[in-house]
Protein backbone atom coordinates (compact mmCIF):
# COMPACT_ATOMS: atom_id res chain seq x y z
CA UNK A 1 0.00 0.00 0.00
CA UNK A 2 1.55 2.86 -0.83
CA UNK A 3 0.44 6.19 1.17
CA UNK A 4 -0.26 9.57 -0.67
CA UNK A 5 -0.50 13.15 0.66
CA UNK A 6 -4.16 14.27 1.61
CA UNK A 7 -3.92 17.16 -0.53
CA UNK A 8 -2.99 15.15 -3.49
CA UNK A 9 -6.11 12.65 -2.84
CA UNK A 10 -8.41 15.58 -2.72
CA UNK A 11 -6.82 17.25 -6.44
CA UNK A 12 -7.26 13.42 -7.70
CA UNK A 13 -10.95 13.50 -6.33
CA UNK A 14 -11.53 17.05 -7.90
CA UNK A 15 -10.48 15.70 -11.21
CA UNK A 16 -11.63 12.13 -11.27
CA UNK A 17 -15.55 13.52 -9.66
CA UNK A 18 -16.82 14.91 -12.49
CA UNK A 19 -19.72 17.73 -12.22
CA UNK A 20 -22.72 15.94 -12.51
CA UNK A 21 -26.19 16.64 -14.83
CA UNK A 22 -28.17 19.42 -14.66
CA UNK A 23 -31.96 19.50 -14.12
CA UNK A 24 -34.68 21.90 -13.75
CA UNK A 25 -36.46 22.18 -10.25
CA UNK A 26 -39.27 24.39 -8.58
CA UNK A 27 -37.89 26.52 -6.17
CA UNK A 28 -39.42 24.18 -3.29
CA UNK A 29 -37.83 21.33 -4.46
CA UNK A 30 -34.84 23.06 -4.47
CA UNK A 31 -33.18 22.85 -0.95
CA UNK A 32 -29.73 20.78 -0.66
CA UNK A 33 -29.47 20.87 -4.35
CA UNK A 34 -26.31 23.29 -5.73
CA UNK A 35 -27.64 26.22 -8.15
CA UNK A 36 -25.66 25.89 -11.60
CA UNK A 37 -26.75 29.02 -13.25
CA UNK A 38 -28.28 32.72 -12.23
CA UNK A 39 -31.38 33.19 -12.03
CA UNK A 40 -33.63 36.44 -13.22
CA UNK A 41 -36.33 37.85 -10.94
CA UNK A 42 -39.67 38.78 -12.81
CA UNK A 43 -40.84 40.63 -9.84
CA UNK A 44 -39.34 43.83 -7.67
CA UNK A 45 -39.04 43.82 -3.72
CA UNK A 46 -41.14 45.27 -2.61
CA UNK A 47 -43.23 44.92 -5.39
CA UNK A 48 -45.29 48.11 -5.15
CA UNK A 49 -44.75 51.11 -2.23
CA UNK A 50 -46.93 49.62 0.88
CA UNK A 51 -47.36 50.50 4.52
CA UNK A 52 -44.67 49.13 7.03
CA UNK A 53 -47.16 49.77 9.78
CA UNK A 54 -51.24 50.04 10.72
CA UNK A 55 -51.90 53.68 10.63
CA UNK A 56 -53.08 56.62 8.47
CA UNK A 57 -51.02 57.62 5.00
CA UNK A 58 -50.56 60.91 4.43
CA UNK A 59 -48.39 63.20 1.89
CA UNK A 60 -46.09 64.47 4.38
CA UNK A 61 -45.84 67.80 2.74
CA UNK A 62 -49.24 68.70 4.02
CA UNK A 63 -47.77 68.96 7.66
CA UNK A 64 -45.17 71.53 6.30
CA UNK A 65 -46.51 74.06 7.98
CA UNK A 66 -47.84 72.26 11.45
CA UNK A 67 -46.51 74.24 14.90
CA UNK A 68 -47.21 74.09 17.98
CA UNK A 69 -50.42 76.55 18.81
CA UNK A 70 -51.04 76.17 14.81
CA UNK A 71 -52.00 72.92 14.21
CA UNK A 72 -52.59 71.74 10.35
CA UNK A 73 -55.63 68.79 10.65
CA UNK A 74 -56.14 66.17 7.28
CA UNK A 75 -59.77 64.72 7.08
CA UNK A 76 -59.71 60.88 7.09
CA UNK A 77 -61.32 59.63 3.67
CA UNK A 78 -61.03 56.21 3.19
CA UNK A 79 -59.50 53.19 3.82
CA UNK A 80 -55.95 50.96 2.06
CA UNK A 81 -56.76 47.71 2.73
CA UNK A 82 -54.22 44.72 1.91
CA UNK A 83 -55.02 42.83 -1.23
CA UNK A 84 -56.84 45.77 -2.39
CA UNK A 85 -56.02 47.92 -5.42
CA UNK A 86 -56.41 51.58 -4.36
CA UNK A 87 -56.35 53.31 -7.41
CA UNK A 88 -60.26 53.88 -6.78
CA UNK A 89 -59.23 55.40 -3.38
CA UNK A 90 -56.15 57.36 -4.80
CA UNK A 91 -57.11 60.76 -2.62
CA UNK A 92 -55.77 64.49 -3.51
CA UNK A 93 -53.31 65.65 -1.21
CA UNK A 94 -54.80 67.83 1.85
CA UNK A 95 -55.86 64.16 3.02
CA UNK A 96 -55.31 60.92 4.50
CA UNK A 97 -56.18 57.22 4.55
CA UNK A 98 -56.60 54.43 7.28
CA UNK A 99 -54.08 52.10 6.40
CA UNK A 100 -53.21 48.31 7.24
CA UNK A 101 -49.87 47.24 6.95
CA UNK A 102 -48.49 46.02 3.33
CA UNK A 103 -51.32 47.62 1.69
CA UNK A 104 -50.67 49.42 -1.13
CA UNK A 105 -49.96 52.57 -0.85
CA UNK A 106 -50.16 54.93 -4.07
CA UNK A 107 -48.44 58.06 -4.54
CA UNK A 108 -48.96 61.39 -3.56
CA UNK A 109 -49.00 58.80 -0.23
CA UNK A 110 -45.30 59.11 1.15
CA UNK A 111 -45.55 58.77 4.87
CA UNK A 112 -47.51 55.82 7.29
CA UNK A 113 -48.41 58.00 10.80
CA UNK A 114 -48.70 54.42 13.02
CA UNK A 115 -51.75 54.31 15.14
CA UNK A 116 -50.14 54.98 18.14
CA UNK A 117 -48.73 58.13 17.17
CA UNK A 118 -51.58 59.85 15.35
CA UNK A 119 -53.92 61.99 17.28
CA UNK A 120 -56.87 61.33 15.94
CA UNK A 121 -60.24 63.91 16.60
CA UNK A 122 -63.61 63.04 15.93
CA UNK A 123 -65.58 66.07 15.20
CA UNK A 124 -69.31 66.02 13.54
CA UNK A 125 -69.09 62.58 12.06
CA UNK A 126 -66.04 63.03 10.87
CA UNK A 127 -62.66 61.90 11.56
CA UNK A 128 -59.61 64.17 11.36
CA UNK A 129 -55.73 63.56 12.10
CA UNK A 130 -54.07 66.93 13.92
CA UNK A 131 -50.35 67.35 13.55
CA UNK A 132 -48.29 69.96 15.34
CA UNK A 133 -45.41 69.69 13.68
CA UNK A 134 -44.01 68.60 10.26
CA UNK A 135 -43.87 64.81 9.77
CA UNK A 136 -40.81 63.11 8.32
CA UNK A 137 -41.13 62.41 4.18
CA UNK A 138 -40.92 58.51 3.80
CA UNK A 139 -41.35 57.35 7.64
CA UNK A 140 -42.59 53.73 7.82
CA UNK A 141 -43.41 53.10 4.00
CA UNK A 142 -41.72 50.25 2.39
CA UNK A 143 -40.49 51.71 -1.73
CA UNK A 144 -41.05 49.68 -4.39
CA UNK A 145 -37.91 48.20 -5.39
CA UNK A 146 -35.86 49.36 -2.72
CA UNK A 147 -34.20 45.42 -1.70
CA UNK A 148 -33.93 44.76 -5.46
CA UNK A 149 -35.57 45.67 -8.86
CA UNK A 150 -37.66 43.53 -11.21
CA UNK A 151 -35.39 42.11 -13.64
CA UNK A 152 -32.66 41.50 -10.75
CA UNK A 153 -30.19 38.43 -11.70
CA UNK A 154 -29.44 36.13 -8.15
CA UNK A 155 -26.13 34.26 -8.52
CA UNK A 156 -26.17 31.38 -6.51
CA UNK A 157 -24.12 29.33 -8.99
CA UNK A 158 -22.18 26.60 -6.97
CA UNK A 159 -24.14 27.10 -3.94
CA UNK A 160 -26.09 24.88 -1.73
CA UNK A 161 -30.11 26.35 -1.64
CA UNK A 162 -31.37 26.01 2.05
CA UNK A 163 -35.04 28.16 2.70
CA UNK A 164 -33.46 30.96 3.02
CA UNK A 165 -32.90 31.03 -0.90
CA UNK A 166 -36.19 29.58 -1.38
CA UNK A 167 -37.61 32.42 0.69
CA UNK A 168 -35.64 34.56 -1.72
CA UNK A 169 -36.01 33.53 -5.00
CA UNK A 170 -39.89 32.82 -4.50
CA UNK A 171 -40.59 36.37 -3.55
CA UNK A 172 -38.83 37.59 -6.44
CA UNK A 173 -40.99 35.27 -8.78
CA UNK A 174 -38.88 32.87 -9.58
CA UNK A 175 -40.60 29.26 -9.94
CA UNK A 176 -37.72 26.87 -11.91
CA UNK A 177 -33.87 26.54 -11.05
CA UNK A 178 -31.05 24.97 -12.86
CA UNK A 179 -29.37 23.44 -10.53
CA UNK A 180 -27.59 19.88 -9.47
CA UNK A 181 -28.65 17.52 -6.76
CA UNK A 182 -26.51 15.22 -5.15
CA UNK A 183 -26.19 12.13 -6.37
CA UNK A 184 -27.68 9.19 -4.84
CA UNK A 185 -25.09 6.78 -2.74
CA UNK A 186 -24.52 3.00 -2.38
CA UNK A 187 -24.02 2.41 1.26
CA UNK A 188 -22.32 -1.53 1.75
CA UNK A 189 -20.52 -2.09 5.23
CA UNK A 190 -18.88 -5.53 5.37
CA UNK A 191 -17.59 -7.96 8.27
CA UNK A 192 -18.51 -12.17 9.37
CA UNK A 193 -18.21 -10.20 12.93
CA UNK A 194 -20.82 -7.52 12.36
CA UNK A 195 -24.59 -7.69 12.88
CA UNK A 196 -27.46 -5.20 13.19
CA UNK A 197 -27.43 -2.49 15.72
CA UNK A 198 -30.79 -4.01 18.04
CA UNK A 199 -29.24 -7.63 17.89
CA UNK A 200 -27.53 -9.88 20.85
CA UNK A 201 -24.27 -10.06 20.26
CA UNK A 202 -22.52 -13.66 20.90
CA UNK A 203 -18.66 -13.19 22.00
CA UNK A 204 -16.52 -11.55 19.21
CA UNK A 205 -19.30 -9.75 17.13
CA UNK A 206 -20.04 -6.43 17.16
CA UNK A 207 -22.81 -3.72 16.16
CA UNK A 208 -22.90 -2.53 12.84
CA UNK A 209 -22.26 1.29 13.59
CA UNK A 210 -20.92 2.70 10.30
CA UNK A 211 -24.59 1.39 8.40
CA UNK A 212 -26.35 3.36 11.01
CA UNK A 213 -23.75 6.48 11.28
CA UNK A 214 -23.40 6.33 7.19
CA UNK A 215 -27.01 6.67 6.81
CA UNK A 216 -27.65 9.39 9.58
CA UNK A 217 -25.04 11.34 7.99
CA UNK A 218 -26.42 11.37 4.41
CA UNK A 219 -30.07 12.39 5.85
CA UNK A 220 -28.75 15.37 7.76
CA UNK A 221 -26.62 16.59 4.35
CA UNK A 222 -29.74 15.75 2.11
CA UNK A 223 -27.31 13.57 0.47
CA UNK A 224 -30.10 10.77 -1.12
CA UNK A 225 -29.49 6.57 -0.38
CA UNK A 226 -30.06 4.63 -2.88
CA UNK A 227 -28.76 1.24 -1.73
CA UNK A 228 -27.74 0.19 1.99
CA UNK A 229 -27.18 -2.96 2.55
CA UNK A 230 -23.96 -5.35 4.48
CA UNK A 231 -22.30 -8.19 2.81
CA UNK A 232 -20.31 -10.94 4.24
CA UNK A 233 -16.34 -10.62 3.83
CA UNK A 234 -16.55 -12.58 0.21
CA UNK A 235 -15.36 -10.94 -2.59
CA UNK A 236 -17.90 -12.23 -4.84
CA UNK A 237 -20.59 -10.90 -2.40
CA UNK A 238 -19.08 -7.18 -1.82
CA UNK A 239 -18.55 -7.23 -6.24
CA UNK A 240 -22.77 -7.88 -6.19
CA UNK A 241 -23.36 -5.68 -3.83
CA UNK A 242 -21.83 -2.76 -5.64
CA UNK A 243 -23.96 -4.14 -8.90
CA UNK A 244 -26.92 -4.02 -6.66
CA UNK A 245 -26.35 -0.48 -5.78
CA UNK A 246 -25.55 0.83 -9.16
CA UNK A 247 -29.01 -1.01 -10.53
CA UNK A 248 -30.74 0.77 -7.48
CA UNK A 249 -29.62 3.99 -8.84
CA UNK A 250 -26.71 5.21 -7.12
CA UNK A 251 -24.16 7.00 -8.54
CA UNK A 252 -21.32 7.13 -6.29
CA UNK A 253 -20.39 3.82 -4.24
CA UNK A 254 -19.81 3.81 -0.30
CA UNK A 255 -17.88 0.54 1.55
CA UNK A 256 -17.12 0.46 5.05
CA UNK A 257 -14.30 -2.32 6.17
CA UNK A 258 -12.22 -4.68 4.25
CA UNK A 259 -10.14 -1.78 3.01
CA UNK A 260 -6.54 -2.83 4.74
CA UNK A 261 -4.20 -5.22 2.79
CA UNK A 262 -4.86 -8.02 4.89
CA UNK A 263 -5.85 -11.41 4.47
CA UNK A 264 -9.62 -10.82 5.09
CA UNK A 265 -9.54 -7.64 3.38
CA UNK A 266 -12.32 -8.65 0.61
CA UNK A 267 -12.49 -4.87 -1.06
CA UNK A 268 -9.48 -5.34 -3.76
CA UNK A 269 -10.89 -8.56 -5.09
CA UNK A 270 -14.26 -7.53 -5.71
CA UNK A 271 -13.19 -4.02 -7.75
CA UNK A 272 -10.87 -6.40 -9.36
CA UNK A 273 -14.10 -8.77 -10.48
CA UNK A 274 -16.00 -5.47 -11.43
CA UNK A 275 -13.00 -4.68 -13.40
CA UNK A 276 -12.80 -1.19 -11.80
CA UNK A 277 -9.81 0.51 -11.87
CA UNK A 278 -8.08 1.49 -8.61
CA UNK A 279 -6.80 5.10 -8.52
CA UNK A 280 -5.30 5.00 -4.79
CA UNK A 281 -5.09 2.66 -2.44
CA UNK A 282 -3.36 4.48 1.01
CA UNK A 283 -3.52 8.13 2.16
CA UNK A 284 -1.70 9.99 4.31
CA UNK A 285 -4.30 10.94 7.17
CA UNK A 286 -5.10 9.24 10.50
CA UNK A 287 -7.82 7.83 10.89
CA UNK A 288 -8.50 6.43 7.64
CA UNK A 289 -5.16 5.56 6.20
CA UNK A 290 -6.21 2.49 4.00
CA UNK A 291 -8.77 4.55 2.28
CA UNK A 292 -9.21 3.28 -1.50
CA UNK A 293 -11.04 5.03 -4.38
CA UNK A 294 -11.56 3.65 -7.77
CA UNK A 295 -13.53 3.99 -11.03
CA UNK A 296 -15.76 1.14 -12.88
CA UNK A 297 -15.68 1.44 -16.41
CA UNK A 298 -18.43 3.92 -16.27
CA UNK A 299 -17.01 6.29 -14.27
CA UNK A 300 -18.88 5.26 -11.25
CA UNK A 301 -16.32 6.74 -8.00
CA UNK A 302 -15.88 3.68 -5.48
CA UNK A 303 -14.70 4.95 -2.05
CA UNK A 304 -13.50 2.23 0.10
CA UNK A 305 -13.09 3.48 3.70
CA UNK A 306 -11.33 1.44 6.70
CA UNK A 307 -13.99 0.10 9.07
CA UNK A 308 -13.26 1.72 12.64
CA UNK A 309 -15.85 3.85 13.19
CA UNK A 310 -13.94 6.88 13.33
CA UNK A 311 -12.08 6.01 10.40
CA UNK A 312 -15.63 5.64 8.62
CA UNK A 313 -16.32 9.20 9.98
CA UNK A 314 -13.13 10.86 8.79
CA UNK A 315 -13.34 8.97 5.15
CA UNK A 316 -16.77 10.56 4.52
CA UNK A 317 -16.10 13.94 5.83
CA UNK A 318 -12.89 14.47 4.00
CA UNK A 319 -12.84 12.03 0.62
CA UNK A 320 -16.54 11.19 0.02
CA UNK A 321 -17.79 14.65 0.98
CA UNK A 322 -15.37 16.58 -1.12
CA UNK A 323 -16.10 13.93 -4.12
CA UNK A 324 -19.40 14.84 -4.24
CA UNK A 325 -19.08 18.80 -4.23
CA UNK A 326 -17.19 18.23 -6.69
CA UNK A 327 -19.74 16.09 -8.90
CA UNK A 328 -21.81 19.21 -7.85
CA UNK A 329 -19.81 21.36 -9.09
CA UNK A 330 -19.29 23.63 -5.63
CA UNK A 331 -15.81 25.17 -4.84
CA UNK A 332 -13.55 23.86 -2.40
CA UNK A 333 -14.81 23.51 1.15
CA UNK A 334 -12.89 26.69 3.11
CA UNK A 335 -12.29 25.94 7.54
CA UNK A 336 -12.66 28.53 9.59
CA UNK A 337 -9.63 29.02 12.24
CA UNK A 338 -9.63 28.46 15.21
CA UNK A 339 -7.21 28.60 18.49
CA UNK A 340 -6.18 25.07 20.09
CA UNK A 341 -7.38 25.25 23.73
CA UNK A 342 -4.36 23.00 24.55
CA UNK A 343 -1.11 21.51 23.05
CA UNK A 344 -1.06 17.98 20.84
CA UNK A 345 1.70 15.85 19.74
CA UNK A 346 0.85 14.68 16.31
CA UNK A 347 3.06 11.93 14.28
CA UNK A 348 4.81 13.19 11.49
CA UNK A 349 4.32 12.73 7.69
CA UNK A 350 0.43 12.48 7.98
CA UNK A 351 -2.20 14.60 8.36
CA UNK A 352 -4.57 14.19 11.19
CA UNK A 353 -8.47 14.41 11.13
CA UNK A 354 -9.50 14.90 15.42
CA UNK A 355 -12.90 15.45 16.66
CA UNK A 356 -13.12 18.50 18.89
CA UNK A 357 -15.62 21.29 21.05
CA UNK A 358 -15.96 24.49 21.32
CA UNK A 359 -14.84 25.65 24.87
CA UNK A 360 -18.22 28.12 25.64
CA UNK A 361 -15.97 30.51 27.40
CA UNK A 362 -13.24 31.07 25.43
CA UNK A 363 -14.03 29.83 21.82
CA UNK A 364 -10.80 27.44 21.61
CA UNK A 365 -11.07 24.05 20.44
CA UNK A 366 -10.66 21.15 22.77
CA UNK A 367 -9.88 17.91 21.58
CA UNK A 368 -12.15 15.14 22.68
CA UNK A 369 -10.85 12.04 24.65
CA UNK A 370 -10.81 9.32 24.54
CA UNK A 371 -10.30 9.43 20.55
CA UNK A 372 -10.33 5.77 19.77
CA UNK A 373 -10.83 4.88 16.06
CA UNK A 374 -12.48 1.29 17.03
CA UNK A 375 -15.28 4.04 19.59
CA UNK A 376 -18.48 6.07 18.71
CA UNK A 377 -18.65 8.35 21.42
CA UNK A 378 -16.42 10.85 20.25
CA UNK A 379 -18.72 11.28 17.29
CA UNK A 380 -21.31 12.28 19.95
CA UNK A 381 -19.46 15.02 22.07
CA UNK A 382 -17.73 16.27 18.79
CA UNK A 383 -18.77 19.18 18.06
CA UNK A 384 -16.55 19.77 14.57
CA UNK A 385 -13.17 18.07 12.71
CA UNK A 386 -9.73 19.90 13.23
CA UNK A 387 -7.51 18.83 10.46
CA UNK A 388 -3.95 19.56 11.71
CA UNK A 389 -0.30 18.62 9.94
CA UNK A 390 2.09 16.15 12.02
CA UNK A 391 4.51 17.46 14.94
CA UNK A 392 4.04 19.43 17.82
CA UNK A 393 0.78 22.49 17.97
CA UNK A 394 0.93 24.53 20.69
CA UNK A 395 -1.97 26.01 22.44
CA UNK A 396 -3.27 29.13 21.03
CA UNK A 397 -2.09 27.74 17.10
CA UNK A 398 -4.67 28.63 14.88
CA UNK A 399 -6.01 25.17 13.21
CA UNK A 400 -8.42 24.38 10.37
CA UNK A 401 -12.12 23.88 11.95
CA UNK A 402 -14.94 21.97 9.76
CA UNK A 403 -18.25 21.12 10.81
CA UNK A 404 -19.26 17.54 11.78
């Protein structure tokens, strides 16, 4: 097995994941898929001038001359009412208008006097508003156009649409995206040892974690599954359970054990009956260092992570998850930095994936212990990855934070 840098498996990944199809979606439909193009409003924001708050509009010109001891009073004629088109209602200045708020509000109209604000006389079956000084042109009216115009081009492009874009791009009218989904995954874990999570163990087996975790973690990344299922350490059984996956759909292939060079290590043989060609076999990161990722003839990616739990973890965080932004066409994933609460000793020549938490006090990042690649419970009290070179950090070193 020979090892390669991280940095080189990502570039290889970058090149080898190709950008997927595009498709067409509502704007609903649209959340955890990537935008691949701009798209053009139809409508302005606001899309006509309307009232911010209940009250009366008025043209606040017609308070120009209000003073204290020489009031200027507007008779109340009508009522704005939201949904309704005013242009029936449109009064001469020298007046006002009850007003609900987001009704439209038609010029000479340039000011909303709230409710609470407006003294308001009623005198002879009439109702008049009585200012005593000059009220401020504009106050509490929302302009037409004033977040963007109609016609307004939204560049998403490479971007992963949560409801805050949907929010966006609905109100400005826009009902169909371009954009790419992710693609759907084959999810095989292997191991004679492993059995289901709810089932009694007899002495040497173990839970099957990773087809649990694997799953979990593809739900809360909207990341579709199109296959799950665990095979027996046989070669001839992992090879049809990749053919099983790829006739179910998925488009990029998941495996979980069997990865290492040893004797039980199925994952080689049954790539080599697919006739898939291996691109790496061996990177340079802890956990995960037997990672494997290969092509069938089709193109198809293959990731073949080690099967300590942590190892799992790491391998989809930092090969699967950057293989498919990259069939998605998104840039690069960027860390933020943050300072090491403490010091670490890391070996040399690798770099090293470690679950960490936020101190609440201070904002560093403390590693989480025990850190055991064969344990879950780090994955619990994690908070985020720090990816961190080999040799010696001291406390205080800025380091590379990613979310969990």
């Amino acid at each position: 097995m020979k090892l390669i840098p991280y940095r080189e498996a990502c570039a290889t990944l970058a090149e080898a994941c190709t950008p997927g199809p595009e498709e067409s979606l509502s704007a609903r439909q649209a959340p955890g898929a990537v935008a691949s193009r701009p798209a053009v409003g139809a409508v302005a924001s606001p899309a006509f001038n309307n009232a911010a708050m209940d009250g009366f509009a008025i043209c606040a010109e017609d308070t120009s001359a209000a003073a204290e001891g020489f009031p200027v009073e507007l008779p109340v004629v009508g009522e704005l009412k939201v949904g309704a088109h005013a242009e029936t209602a449109l009064p001469g200045s020298g007046c006002a208008l009850r007003v609900a708020t987001g009704a439209l509000t038609p010029p000479p109209l340039d000011t909303v006097v709230p409710l609470e604000q407006a003294t308001v006389i009623e005198r002879s079956g009439t109702t008049v508003l009585r200012f005593s000084e000059p009220v401020e042109k504009g106050r509490n009216l929302r302009i037409m156009g004033e977040e963007y115009p109609a016609g307004a081009a939204f560049d998403f492009t490479g971007k992963r649409l949560h409801a805050g874009h949907v929010a966006l791009l609905s109100a400005a009218g826009i009902g169909e995206l371009h954009v790419r989904r992710p693609p759907p995954l084959g999810l095989l874990t292997t191991g004679d040892e492993v059995r289901p999570p709810d089932a009694a163990l007899a002495p040497g087996e173990i839970a099957n974690v990773n087809a649990a975790w694997m799953a979990a973690w593809c739900a809360e990344r909207r990341v579709p599954v199109a296959h799950a299922q665990h095979v027996r350490d046989d070669p001839g059984d992992l090879a049809r359970g990749f053919r099983d996956a790829r006739e179910s759909g998925a488009r990029v292939l998941v495996s979980s054990g069997s990865a290492s060079a040893g004797r039980h290590d199925v994952l080689r043989g049954a790539l080599k009956e697919l006739g898939a060609r291996i691109v790496f076999h061996g990177v340079a990161m802890r956990p995960g260092k037997p990672a494997l990722f290969a092509l069938l003839d089709d193109g198809t990616p293959v990731f073949g992570l080690p099967g300590n739990p942590l190892a799992t973890a790491a391998g989809m965080r930092f090969l699967v998850w950057p293989g498919i932004r990259a069939i998605l066409a998104m840039k690069p994933e960027k860390p933020q930095r943050k300072p090491l609460a403490h010091a670490c000793d890391l070996r040399e020549g690798h770099t090293h994936f470690l679950l960490a938490r936020r101190d609440n006090e201070t904002g560093a990042l403390k590693l989480v212990h025990p850190q055991r690649p064969g344990q879950a419970g780090a994955l619990a009290a994690a908070s985020c990855w720090l990816r961190l070179d080999g040799g010696r950090s001291e406390a205080g070193t800025l380091a590379d934070s990613y979310p969990l």
